[in-house]
PDB file of N, CA and C in Angstrom:
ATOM      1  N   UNK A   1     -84.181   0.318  22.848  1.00  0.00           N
ATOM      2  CA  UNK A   1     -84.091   0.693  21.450  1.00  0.00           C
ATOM      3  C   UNK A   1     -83.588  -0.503  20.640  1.00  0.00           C
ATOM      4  N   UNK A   2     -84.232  -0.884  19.706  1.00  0.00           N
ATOM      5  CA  UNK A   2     -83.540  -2.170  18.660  1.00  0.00           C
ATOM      6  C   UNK A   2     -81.926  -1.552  18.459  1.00  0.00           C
ATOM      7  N   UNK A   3     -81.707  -2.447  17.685  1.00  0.00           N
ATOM      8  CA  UNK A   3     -80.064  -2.735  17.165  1.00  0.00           C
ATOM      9  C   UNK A   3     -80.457  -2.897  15.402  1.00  0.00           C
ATOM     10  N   UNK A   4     -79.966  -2.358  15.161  1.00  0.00           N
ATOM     11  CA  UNK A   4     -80.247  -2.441  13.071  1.00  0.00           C
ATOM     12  C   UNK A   4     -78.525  -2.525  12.880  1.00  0.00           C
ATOM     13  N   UNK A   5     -78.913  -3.800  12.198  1.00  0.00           N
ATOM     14  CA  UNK A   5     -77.163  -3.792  11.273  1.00  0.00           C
ATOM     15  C   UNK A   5     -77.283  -3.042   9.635  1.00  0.00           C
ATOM     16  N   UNK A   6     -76.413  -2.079   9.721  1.00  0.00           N
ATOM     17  CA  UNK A   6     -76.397  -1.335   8.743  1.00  0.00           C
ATOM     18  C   UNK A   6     -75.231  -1.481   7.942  1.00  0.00           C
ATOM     19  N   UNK A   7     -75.410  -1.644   6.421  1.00  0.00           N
ATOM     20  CA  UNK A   7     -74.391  -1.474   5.373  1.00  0.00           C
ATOM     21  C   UNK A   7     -74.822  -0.541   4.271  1.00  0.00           C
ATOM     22  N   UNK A   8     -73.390   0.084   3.982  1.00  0.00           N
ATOM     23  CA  UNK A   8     -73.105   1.458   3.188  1.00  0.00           C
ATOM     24  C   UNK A   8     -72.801   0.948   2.265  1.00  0.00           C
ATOM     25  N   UNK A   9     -73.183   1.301   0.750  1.00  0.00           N
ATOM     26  CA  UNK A   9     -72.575   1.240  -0.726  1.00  0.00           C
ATOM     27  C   UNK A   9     -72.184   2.707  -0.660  1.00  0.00           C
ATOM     28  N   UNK A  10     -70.717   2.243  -1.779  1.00  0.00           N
ATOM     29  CA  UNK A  10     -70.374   3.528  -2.516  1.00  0.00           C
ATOM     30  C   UNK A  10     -70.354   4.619  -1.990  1.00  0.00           C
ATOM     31  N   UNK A  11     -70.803   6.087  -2.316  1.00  0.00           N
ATOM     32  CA  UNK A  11     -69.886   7.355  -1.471  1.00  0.00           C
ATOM     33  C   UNK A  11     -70.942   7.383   0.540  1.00  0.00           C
ATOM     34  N   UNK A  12     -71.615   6.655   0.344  1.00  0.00           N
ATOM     35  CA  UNK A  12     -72.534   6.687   1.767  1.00  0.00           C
ATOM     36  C   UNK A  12     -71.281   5.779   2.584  1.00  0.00           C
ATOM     37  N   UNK A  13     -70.410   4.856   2.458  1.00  0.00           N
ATOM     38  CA  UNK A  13     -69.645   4.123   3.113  1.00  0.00           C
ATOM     39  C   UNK A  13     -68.194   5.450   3.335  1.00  0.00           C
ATOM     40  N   UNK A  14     -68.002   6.004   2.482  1.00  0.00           N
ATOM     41  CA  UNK A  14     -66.738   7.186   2.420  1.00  0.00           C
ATOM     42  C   UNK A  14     -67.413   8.329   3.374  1.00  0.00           C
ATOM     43  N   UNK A  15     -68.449   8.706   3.318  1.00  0.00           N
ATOM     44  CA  UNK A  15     -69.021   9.437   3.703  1.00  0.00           C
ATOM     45  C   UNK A  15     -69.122   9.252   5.598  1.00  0.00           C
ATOM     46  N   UNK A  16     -69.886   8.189   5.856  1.00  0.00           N
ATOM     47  CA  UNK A  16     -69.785   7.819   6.708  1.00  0.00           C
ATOM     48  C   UNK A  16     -68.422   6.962   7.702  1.00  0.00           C
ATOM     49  N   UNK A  17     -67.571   7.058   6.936  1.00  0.00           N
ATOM     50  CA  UNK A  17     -66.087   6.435   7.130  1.00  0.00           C
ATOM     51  C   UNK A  17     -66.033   5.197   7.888  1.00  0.00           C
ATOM     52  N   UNK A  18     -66.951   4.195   7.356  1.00  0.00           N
ATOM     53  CA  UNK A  18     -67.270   2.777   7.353  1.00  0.00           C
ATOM     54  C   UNK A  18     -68.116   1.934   6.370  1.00  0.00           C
ATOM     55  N   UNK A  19     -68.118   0.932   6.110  1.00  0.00           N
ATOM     56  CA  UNK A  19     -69.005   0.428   4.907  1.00  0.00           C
ATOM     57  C   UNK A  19     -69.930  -0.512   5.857  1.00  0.00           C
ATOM     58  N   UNK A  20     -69.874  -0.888   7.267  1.00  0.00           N
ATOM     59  CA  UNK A  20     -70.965  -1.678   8.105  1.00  0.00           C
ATOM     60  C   UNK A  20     -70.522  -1.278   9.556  1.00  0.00           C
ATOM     61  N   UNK A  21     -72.127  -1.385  10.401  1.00  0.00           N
ATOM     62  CA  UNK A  21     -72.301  -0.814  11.894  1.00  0.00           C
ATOM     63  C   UNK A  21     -73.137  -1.008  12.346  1.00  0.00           C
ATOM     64  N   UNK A  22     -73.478  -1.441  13.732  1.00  0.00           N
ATOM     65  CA  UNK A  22     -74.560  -2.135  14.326  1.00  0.00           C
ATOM     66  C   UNK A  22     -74.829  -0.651  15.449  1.00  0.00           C
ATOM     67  N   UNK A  23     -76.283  -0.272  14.966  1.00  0.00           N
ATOM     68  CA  UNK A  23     -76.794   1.045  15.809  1.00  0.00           C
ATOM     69  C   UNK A  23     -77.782   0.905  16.713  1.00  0.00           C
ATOM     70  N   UNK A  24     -78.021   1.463  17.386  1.00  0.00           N
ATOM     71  CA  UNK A  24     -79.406   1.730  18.258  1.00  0.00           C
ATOM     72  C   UNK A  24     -79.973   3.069  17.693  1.00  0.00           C
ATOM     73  N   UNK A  25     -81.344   3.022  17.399  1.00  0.00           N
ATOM     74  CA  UNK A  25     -82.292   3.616  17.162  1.00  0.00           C
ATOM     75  C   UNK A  25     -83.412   3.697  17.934  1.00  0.00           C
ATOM     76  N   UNK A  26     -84.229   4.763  17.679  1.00  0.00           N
ATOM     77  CA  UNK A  26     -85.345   5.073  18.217  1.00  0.00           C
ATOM     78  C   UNK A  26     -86.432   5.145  16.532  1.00  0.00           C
ATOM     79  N   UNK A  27     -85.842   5.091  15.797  1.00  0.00           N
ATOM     80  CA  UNK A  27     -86.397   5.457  14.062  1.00  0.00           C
ATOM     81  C   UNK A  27     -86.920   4.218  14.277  1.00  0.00           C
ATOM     82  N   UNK A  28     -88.244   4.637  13.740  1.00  0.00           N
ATOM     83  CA  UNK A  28     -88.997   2.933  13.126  1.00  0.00           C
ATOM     84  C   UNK A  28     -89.609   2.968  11.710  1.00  0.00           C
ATOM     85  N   UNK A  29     -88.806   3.966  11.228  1.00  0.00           N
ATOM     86  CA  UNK A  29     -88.778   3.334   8.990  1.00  0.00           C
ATOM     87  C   UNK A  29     -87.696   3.735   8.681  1.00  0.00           C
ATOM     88  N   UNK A  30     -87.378   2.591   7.376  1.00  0.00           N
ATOM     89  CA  UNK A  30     -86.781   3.252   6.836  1.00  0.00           C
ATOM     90  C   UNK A  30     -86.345   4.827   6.736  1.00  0.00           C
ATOM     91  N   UNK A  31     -86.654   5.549   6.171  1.00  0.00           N
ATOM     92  CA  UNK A  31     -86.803   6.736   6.137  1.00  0.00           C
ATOM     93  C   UNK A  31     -86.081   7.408   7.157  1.00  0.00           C
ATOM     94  N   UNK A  32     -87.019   7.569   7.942  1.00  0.00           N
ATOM     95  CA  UNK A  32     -86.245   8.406   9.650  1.00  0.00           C
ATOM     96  C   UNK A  32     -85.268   7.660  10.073  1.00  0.00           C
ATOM     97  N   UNK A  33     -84.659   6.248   9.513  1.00  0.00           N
ATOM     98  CA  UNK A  33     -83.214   5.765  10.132  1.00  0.00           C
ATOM     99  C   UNK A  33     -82.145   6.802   9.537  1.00  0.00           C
ATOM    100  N   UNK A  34     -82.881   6.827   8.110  1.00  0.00           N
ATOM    101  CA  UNK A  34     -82.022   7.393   6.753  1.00  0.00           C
ATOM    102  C   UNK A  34     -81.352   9.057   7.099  1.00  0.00           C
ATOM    103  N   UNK A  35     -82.541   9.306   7.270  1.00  0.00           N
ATOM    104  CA  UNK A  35     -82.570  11.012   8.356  1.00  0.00           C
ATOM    105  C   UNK A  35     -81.645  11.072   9.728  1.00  0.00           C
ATOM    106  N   UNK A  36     -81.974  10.184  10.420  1.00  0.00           N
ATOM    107  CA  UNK A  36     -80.853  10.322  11.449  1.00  0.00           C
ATOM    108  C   UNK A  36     -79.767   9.955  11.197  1.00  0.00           C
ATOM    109  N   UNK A  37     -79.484   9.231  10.227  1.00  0.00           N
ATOM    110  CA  UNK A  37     -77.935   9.102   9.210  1.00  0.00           C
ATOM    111  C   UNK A  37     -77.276  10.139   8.595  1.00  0.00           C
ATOM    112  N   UNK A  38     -78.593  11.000   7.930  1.00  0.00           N
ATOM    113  CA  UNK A  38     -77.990  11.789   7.412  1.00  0.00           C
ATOM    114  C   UNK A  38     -77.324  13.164   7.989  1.00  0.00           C
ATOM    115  N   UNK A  39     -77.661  13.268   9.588  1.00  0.00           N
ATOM    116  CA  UNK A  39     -77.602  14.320  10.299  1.00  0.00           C
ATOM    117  C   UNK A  39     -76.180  13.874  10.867  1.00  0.00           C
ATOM    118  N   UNK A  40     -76.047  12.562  11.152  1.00  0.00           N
ATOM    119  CA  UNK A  40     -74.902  12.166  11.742  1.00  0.00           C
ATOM    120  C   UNK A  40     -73.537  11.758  10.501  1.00  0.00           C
ATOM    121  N   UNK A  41     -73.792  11.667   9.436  1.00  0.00           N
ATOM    122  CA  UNK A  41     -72.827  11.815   8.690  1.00  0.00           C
ATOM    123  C   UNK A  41     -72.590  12.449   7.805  1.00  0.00           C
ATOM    124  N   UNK A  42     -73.993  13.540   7.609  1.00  0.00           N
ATOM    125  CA  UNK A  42     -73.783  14.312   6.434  1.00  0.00           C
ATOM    126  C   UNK A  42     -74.264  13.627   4.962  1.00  0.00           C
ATOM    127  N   UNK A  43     -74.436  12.777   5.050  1.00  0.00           N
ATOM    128  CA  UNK A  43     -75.157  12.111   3.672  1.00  0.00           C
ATOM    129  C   UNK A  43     -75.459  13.615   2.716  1.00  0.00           C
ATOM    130  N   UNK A  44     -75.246  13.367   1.962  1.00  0.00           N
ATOM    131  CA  UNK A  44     -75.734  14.319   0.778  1.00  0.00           C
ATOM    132  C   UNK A  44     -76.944  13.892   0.296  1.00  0.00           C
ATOM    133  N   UNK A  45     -76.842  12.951  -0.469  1.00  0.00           N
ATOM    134  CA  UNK A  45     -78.319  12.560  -1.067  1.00  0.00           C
ATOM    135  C   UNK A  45     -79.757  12.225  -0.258  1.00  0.00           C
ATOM    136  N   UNK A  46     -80.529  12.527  -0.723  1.00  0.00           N
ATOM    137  CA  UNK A  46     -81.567  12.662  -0.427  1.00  0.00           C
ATOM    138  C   UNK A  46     -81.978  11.141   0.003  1.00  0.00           C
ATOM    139  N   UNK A  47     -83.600  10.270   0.066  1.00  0.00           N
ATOM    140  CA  UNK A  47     -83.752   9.082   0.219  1.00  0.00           C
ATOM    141  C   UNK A  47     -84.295   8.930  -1.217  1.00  0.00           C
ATOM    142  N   UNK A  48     -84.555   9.967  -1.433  1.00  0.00           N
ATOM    143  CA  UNK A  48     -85.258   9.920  -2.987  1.00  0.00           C
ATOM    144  C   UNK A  48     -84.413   9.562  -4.022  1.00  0.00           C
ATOM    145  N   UNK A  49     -83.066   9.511  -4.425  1.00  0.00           N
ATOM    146  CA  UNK A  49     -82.577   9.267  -5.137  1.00  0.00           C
ATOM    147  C   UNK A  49     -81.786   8.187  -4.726  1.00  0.00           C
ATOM    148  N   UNK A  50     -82.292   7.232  -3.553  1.00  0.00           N
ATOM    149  CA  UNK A  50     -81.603   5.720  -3.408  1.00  0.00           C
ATOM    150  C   UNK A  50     -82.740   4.796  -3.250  1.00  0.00           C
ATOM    151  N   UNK A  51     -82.009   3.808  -3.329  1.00  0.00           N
ATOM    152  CA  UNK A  51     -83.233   2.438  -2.836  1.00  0.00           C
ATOM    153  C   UNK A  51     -82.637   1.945  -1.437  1.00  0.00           C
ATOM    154  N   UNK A  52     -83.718   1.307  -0.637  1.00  0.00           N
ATOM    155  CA  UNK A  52     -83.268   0.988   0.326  1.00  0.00           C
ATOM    156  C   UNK A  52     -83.394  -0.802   0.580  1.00  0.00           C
ATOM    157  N   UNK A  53     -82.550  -1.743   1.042  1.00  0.00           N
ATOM    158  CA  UNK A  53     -82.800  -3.147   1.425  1.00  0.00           C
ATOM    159  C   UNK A  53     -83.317  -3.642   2.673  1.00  0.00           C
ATOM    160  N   UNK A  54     -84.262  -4.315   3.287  1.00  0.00           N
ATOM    161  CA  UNK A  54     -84.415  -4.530   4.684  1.00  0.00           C
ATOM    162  C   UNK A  54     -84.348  -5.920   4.448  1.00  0.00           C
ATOM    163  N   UNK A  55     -83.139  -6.901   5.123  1.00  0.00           N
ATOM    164  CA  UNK A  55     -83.285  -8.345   4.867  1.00  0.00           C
ATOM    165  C   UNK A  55     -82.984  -8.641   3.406  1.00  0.00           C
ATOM    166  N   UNK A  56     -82.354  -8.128   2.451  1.00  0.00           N
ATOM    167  CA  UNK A  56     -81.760  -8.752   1.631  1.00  0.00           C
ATOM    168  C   UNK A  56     -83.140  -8.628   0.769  1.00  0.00           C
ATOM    169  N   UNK A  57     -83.884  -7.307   1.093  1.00  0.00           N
ATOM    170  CA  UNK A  57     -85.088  -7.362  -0.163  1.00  0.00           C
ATOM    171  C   UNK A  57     -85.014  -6.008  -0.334  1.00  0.00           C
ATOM    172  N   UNK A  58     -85.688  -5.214  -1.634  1.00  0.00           N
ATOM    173  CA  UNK A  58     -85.635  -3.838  -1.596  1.00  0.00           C
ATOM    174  C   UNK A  58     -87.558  -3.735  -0.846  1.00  0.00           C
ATOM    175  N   UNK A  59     -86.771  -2.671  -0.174  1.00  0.00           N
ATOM    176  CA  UNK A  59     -88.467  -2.259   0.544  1.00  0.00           C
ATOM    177  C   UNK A  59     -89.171  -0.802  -0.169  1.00  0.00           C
ATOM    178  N   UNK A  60     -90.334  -0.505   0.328  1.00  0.00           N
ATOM    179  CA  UNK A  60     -90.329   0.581   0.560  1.00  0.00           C
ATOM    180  C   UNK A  60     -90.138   2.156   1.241  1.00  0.00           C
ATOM    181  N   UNK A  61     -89.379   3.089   1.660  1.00  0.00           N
ATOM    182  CA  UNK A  61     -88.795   3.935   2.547  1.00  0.00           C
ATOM    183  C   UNK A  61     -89.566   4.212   3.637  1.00  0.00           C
ATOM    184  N   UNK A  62     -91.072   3.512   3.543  1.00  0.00           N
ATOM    185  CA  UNK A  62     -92.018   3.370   4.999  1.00  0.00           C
ATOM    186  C   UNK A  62     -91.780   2.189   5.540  1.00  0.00           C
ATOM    187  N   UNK A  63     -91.294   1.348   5.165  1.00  0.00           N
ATOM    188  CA  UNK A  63     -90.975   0.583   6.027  1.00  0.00           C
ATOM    189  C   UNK A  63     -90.761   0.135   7.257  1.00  0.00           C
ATOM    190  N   UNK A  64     -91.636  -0.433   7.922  1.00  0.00           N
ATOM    191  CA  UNK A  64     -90.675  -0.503   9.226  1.00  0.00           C
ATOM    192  C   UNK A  64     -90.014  -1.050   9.859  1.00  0.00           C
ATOM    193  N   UNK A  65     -89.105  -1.068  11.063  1.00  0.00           N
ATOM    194  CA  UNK A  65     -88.158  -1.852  11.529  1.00  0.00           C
ATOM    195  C   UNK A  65     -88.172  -2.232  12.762  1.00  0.00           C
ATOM    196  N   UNK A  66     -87.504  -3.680  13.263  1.00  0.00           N
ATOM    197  CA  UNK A  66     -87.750  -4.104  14.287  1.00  0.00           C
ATOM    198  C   UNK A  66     -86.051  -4.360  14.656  1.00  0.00           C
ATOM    199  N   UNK A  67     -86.005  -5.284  15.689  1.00  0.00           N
ATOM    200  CA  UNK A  67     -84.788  -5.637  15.915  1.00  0.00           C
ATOM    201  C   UNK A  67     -84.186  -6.592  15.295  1.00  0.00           C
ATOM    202  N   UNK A  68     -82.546  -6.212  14.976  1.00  0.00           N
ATOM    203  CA  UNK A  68     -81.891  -7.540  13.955  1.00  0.00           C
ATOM    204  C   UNK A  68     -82.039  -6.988  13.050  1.00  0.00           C
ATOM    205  N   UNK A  69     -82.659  -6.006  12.780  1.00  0.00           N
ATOM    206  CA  UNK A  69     -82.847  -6.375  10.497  1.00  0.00           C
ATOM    207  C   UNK A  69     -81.759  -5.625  10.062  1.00  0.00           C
ATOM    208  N   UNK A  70     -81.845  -6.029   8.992  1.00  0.00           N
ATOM    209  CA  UNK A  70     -80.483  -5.585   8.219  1.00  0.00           C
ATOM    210  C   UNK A  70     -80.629  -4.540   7.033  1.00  0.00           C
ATOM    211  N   UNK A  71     -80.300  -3.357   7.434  1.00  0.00           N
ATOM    212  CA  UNK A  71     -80.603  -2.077   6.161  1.00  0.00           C
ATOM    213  C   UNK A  71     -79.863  -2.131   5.562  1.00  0.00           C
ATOM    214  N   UNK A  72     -79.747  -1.919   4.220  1.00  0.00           N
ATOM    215  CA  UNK A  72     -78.643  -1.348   3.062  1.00  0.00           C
ATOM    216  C   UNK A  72     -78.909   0.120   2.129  1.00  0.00           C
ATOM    217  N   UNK A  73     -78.301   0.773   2.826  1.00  0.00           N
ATOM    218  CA  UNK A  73     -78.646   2.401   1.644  1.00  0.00           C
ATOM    219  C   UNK A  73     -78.337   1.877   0.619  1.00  0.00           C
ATOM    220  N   UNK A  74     -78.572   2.405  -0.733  1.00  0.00           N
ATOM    221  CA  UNK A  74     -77.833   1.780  -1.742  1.00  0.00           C
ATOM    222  C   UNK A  74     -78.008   3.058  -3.092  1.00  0.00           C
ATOM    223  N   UNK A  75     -76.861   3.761  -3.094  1.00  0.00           N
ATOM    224  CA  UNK A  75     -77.236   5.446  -4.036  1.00  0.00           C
ATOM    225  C   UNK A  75     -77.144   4.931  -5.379  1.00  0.00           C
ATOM    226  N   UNK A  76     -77.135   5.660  -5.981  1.00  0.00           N
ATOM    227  CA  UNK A  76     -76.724   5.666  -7.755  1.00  0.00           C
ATOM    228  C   UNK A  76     -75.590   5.351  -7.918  1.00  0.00           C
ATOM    229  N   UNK A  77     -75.404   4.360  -8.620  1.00  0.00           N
ATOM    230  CA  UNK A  77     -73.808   3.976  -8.787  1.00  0.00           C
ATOM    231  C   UNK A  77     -73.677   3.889 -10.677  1.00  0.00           C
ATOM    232  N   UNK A  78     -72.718   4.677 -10.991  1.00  0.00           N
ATOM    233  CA  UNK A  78     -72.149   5.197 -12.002  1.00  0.00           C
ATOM    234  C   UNK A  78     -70.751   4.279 -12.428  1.00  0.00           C
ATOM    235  N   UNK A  79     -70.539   4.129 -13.886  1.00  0.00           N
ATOM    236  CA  UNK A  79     -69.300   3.041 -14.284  1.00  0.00           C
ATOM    237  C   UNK A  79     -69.610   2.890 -15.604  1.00  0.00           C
ATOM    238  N   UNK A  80     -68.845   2.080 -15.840  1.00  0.00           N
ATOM    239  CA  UNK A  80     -69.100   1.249 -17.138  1.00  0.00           C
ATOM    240  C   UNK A  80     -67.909   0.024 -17.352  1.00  0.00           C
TER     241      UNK A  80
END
């Protein structure tokens, strides 16, 4: 199974009670990493209401993944 280094923004890092983690998967998109995230930490939000990064680019949630790459969930972030 690859290794994906994963980083959390904002309530996905609280949520998951870490902001970075190096996983093994069987998921090969985006998407279904996102899904097996969300089962294992409860994620609230959907994929639909985030963008996702592979390598320091925004992708699309079909995406797919190999070994090494680097995901970033990244939700709605609110401020001013």
């Amino acid at each position: 199974m690859p290794r994906i280094e994963l980083e959390y923004f904002a309530q996905l890092g609280e949520q998951a009670g870490r902001r970075v983690e190096t996983r093994e998967t069987s998921e090969t998109t985006a998407a279904a990493l996102y899904e097996e995230l969300r089962a294992a930490y409860g994620f609230a939000l959907p994929a639909g209401q985030m963008r996702v990064a592979v390598n320091a680019a925004f992708r699309p949630w079909t995406q797919s993944l190999k070994e090494g790459d680097h995901v970033v969930f990244i939700p709605p972030v609110s401020g001013g």
